[in-house]
C-alpha atoms as a PDB file:
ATOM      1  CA  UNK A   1      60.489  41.899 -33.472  1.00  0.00           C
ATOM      2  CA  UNK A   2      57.879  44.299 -33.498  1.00  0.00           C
ATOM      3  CA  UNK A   3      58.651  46.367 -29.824  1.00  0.00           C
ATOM      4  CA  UNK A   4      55.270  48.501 -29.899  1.00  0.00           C
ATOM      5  CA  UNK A   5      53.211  45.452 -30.332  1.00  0.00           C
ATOM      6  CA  UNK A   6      55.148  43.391 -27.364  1.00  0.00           C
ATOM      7  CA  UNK A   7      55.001  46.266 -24.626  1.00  0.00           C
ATOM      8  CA  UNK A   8      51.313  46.750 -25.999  1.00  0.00           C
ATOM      9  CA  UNK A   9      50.396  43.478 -25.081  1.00  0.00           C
ATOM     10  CA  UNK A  10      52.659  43.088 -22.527  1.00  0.00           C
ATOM     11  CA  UNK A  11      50.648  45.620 -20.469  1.00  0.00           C
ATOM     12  CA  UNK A  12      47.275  44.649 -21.321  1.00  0.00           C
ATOM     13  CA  UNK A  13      48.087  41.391 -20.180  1.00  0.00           C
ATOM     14  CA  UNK A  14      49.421  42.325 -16.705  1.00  0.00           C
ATOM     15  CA  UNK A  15      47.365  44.419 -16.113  1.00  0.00           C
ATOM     16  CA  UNK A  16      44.122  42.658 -16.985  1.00  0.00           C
ATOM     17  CA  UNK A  17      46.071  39.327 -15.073  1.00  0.00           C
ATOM     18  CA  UNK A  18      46.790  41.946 -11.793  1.00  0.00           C
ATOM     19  CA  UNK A  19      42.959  43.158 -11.632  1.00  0.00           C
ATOM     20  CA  UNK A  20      42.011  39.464 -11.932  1.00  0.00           C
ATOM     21  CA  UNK A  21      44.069  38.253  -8.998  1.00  0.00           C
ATOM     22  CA  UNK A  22      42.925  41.093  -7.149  1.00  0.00           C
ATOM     23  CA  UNK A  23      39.630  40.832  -7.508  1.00  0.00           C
ATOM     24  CA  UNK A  24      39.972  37.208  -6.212  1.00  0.00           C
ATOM     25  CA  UNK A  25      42.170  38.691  -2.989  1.00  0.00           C
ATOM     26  CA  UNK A  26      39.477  41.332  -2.630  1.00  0.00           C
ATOM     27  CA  UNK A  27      36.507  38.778  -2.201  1.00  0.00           C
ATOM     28  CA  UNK A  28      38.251  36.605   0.013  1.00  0.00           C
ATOM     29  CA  UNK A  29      38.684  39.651   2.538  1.00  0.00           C
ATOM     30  CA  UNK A  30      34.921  40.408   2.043  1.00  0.00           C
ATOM     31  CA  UNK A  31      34.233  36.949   2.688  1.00  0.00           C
ATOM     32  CA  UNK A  32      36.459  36.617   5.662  1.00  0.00           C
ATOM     33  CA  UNK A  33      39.846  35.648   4.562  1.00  0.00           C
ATOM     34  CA  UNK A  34      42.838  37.688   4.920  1.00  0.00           C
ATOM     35  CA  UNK A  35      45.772  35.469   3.657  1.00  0.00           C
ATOM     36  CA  UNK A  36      46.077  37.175   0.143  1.00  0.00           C
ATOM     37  CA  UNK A  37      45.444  40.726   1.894  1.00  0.00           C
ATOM     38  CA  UNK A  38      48.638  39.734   3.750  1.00  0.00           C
ATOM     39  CA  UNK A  39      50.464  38.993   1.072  1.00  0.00           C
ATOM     40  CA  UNK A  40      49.884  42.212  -0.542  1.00  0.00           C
ATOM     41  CA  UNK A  41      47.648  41.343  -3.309  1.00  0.00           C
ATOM     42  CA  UNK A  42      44.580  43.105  -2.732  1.00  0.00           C
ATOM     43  CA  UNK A  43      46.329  45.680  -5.136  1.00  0.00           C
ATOM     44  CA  UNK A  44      46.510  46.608  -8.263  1.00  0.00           C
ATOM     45  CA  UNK A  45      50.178  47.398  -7.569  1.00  0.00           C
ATOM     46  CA  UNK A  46      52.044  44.273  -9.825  1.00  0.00           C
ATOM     47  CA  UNK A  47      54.484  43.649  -8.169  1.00  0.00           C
ATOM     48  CA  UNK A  48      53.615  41.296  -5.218  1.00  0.00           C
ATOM     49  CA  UNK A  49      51.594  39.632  -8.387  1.00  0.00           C
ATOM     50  CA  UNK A  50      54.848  39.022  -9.756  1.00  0.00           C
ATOM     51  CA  UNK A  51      57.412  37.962  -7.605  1.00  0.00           C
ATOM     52  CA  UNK A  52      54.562  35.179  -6.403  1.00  0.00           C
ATOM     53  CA  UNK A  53      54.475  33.980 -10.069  1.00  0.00           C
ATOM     54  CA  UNK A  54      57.541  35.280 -11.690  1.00  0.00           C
ATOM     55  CA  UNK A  55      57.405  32.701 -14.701  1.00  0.00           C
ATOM     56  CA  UNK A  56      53.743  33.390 -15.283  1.00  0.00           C
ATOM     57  CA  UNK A  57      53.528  37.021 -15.512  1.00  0.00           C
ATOM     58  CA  UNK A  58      56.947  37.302 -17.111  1.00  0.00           C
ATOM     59  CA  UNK A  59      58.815  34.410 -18.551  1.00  0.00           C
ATOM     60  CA  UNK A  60      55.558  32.892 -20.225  1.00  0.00           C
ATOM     61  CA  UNK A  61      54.098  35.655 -21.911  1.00  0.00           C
ATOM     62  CA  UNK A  62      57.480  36.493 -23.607  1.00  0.00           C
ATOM     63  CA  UNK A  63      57.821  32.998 -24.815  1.00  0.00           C
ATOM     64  CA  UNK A  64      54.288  33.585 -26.234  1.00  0.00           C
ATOM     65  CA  UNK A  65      54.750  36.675 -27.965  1.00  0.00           C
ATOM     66  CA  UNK A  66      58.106  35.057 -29.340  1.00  0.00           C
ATOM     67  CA  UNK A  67      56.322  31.935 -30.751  1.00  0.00           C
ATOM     68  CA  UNK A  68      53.406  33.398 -32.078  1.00  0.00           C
ATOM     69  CA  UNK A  69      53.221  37.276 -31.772  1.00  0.00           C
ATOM     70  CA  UNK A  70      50.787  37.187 -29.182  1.00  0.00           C
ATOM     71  CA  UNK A  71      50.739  36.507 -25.002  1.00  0.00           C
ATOM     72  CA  UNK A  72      49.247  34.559 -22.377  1.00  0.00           C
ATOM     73  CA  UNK A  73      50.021  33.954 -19.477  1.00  0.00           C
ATOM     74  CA  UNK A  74      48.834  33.183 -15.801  1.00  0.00           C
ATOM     75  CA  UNK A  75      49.284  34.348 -11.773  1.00  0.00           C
ATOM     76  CA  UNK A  76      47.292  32.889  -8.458  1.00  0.00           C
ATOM     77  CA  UNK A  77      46.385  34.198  -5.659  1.00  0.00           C
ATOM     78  CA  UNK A  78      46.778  32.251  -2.052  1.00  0.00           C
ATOM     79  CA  UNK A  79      43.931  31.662   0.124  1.00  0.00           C
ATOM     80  CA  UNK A  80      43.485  29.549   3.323  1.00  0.00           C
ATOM     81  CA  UNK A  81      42.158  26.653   2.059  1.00  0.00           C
ATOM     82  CA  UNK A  82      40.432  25.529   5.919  1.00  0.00           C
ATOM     83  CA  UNK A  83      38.027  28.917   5.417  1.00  0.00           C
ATOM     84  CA  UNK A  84      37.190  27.802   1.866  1.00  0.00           C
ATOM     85  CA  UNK A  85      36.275  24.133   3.053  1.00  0.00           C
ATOM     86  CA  UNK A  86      34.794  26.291   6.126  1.00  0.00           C
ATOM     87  CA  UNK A  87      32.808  28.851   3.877  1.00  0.00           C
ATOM     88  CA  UNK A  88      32.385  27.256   0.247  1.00  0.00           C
ATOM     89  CA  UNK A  89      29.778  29.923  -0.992  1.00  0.00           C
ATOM     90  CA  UNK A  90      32.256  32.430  -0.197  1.00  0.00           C
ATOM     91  CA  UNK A  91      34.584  30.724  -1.484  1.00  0.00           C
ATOM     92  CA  UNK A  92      33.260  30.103  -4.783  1.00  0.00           C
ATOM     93  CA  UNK A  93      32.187  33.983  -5.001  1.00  0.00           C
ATOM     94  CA  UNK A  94      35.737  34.739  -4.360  1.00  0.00           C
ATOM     95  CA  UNK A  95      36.737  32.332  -7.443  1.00  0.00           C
ATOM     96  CA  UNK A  96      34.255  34.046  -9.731  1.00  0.00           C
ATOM     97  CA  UNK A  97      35.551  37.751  -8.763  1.00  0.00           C
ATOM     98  CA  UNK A  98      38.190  37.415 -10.902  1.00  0.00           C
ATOM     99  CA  UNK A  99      36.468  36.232 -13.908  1.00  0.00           C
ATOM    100  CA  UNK A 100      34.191  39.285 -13.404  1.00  0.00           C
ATOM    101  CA  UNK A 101      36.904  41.858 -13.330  1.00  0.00           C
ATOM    102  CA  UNK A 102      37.830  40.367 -16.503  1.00  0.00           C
ATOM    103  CA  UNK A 103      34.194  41.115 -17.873  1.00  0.00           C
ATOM    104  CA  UNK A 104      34.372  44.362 -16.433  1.00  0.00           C
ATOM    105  CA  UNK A 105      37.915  45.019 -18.262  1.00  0.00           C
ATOM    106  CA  UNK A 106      36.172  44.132 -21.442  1.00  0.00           C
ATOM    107  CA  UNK A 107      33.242  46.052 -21.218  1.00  0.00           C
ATOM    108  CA  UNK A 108      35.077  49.035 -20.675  1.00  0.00           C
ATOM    109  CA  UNK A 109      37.450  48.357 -23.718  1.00  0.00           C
ATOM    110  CA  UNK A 110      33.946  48.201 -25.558  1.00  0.00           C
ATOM    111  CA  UNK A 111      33.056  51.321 -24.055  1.00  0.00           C
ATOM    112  CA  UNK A 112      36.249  53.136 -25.290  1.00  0.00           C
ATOM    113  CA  UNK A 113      35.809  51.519 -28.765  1.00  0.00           C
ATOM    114  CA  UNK A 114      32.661  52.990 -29.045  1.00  0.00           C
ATOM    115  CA  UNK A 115      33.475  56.740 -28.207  1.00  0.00           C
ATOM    116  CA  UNK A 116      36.462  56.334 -30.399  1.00  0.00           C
ATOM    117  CA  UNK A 117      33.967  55.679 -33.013  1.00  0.00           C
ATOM    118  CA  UNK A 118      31.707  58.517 -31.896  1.00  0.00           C
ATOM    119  CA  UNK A 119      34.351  61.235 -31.981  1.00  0.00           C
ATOM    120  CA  UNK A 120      35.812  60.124 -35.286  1.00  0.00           C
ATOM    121  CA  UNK A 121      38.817  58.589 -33.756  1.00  0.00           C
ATOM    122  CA  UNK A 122      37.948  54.997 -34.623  1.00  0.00           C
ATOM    123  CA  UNK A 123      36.851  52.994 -37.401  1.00  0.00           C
ATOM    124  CA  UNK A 124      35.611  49.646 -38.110  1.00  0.00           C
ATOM    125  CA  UNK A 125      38.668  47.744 -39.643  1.00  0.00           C
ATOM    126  CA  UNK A 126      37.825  45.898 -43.119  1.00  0.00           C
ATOM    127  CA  UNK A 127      39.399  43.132 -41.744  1.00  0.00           C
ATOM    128  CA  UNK A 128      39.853  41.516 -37.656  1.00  0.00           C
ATOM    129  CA  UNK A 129      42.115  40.600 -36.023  1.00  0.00           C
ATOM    130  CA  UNK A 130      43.072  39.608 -32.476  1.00  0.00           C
ATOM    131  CA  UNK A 131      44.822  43.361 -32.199  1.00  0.00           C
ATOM    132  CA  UNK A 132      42.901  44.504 -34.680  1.00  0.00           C
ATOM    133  CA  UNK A 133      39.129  44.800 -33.512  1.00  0.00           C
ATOM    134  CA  UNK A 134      39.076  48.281 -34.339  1.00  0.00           C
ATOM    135  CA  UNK A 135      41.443  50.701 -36.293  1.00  0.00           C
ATOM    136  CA  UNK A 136      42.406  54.682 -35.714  1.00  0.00           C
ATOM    137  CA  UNK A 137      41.732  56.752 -37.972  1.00  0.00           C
ATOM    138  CA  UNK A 138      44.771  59.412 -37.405  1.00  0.00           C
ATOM    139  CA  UNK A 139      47.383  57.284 -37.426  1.00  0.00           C
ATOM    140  CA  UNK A 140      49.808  57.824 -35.111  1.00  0.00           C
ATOM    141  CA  UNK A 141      48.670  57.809 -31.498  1.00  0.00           C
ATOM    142  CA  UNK A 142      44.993  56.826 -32.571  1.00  0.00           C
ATOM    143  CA  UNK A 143      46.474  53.443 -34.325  1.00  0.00           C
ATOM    144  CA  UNK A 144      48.430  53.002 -30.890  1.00  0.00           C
ATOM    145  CA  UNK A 145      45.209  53.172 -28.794  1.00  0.00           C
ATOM    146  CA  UNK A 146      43.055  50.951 -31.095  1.00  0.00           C
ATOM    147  CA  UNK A 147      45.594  47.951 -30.671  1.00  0.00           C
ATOM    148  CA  UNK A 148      45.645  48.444 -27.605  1.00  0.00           C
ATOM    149  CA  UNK A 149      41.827  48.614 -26.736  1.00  0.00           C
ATOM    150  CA  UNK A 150      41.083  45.645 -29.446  1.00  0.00           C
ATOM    151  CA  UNK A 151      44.380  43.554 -27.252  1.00  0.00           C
ATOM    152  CA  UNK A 152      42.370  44.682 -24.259  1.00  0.00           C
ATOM    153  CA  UNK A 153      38.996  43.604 -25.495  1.00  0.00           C
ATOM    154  CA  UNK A 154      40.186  40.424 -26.604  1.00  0.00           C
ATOM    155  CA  UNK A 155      42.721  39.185 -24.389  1.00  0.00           C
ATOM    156  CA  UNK A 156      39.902  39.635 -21.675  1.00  0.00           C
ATOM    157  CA  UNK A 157      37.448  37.750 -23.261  1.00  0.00           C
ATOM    158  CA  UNK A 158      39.634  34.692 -23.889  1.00  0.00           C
ATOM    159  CA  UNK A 159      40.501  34.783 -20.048  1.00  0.00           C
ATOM    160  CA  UNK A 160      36.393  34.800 -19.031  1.00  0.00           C
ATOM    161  CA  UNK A 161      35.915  31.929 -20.773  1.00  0.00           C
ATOM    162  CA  UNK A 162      38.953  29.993 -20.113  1.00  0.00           C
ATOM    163  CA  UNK A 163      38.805  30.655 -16.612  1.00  0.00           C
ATOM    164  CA  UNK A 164      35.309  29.602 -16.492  1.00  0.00           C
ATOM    165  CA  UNK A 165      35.499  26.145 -17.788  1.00  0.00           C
ATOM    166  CA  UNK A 166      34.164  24.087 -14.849  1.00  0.00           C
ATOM    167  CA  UNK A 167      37.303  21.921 -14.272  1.00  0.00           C
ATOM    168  CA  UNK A 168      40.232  22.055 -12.006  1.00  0.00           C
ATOM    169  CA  UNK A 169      42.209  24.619 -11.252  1.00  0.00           C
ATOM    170  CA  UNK A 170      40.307  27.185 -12.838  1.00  0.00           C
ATOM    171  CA  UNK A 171      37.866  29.449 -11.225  1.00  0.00           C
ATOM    172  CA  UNK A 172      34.736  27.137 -13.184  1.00  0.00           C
ATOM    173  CA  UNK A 173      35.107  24.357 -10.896  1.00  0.00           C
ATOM    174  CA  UNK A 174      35.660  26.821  -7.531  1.00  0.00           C
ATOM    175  CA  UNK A 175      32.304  28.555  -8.399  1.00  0.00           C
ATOM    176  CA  UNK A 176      30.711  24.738  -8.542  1.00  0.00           C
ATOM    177  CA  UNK A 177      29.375  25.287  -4.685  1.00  0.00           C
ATOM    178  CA  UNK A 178      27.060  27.950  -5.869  1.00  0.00           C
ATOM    179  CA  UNK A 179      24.968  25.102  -7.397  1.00  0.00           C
ATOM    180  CA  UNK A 180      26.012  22.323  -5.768  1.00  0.00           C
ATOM    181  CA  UNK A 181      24.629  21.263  -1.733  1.00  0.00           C
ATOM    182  CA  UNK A 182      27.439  22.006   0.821  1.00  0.00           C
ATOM    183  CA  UNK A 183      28.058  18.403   1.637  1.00  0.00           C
ATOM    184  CA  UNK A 184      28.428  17.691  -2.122  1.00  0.00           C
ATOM    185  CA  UNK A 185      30.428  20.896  -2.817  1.00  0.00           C
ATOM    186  CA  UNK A 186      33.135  19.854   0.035  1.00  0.00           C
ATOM    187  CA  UNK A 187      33.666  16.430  -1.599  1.00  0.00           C
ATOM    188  CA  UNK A 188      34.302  18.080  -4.998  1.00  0.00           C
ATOM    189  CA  UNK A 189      36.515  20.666  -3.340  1.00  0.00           C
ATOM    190  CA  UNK A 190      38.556  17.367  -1.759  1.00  0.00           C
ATOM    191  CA  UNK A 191      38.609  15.565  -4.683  1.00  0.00           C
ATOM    192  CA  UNK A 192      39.713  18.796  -7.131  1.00  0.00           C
ATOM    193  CA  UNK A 193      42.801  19.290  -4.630  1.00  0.00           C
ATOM    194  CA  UNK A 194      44.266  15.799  -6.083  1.00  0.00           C
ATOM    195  CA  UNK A 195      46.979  17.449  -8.656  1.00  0.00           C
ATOM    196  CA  UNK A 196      46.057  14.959 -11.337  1.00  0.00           C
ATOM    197  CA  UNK A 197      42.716  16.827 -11.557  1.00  0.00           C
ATOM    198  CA  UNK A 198      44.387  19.913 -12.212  1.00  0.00           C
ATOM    199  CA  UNK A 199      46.805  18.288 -14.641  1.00  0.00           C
ATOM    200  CA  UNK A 200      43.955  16.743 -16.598  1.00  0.00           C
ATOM    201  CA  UNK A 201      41.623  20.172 -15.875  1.00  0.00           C
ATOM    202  CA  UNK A 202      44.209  22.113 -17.906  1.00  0.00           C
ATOM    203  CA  UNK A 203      44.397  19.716 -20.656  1.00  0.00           C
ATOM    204  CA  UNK A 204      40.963  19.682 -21.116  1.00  0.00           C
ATOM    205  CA  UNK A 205      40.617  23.394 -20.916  1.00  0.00           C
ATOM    206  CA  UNK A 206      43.260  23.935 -23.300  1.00  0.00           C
ATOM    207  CA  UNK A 207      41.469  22.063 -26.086  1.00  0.00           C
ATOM    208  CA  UNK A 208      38.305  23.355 -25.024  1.00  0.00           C
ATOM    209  CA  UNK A 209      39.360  26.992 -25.655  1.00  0.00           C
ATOM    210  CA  UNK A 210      40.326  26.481 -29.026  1.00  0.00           C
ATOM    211  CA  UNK A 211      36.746  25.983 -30.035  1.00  0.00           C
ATOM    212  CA  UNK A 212      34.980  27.838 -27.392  1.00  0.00           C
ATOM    213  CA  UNK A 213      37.154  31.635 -28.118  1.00  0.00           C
ATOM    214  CA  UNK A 214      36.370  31.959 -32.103  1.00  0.00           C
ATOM    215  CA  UNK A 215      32.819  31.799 -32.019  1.00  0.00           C
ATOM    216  CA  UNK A 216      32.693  33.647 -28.885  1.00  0.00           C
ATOM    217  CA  UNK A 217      34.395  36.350 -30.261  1.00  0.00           C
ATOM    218  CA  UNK A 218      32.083  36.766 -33.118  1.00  0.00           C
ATOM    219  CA  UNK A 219      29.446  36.858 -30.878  1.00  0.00           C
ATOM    220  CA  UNK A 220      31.076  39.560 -29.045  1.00  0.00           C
ATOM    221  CA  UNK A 221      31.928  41.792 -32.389  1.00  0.00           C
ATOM    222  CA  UNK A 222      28.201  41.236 -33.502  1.00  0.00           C
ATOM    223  CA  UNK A 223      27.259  43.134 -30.031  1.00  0.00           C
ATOM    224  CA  UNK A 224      29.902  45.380 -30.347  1.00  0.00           C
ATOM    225  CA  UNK A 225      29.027  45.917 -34.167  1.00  0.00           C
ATOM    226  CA  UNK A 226      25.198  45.850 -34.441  1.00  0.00           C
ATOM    227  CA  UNK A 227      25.495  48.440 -37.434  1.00  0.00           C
ATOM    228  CA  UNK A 228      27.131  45.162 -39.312  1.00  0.00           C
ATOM    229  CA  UNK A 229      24.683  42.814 -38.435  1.00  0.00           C
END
């Protein structure tokens, strides 16, 4: 087993899953709800992250990197679920928060990809891969960093889109009040909270993914890339 490659992504993931649970504790203060401040998880300190989903941010990624040599894996943050039916703007800006700092997390690994390519520390790789978007050009510490950033870039991306699949649990269908009327967005909200929903929301979303991530990862190199267009 390759040890560099499973801490590599090990971190990227945790800490890409902590800012995105987070950001979803943050907004919910903003917008009025303290349970997840409570509980410690407006942070970017894991641990609270962890011990509420121990099999999720541990357990499930290593079982990923086993099978297939890379992770995923999943945390939640609790909120009071009276204020969302209460509030469901605010709460549907506090379910796209976390989606955003997963944007955010991938712009920036653009932004380091690019001044690595500036200063001469990066280069283009002849071939991609998923930790593989760009290559050093030292070896050494410089290969370290580009896996890491590409993981970063990546991993990030797949999360944005998965999470924003409009169906049940994910943070698609909690955003669904921003276009939906209040009395409307309430009876979704209801309805969602049935566990089959989230049972078939996950199914769908996990064969969804599979054709949504590819292309939108091109997409994203080609923006990243435009000198290969």
């Amino acid at each position: 087993m390759d040890f560099t490659a499973l801490a590599l992504w090990y971190v990227a993931l945790l800490f890409s899953l902590v800012c995105h649970e987070a950001a979803h504790a943050w907004a919910a203060l903003r917008g009025g709800d303290p349970t997840a401040y409570h509980g410690g998880q407006v942070s970017l300190d894991p641990r609270p992250h962890i011990q509420r989903e121990p099999f999720g941010t541990i357990f499930a990624p290593l079982l990923a990197f086993a099978w297939g040599g890379w992770m995923i894996g999943w945390a939640s943050t609790p909120y009071d679920p009276r204020w969302a039916a209460a509030y469901p703007k605010r709460a549907a800006w506090m379910a796209l928060a976390g989606p955003a700092a997963n944007a955010l997390l991938m712009v920036s690994a653009a932004i380091v990809i690019r001044i690595g390519l500036l200063l001469g520390f990066f280069e283009i790789p002849i071939d991609f891969d998923i930790d593989l978007l760009v290559a050093g050009t030292m070896g050494g510490l410089t290969d370290t960093l580009a896996s890491f950033v590409s993981i970063v870039f990546a991993l990030n991306l797949l999360l944005l889109i998965f999470n924003l699949i409009p169906v049940p649990p994910l943070d698609g269908a909690g955003a669904l009040p921003l276009v939906l009327p209040d009395a409307l967005a309430l009876r979704v909200r209801v309805a969602f909270a049935n566990p089959m929903w989230s049972f078939f929301g996950i199914l769908v979303a996990w064969i969804t993914i599979r054709q949504l991530f590819v292309p939108a990862l091109v997409i994203a190199l080609r923006v990243l890339y435009p000198e290969l267009s």
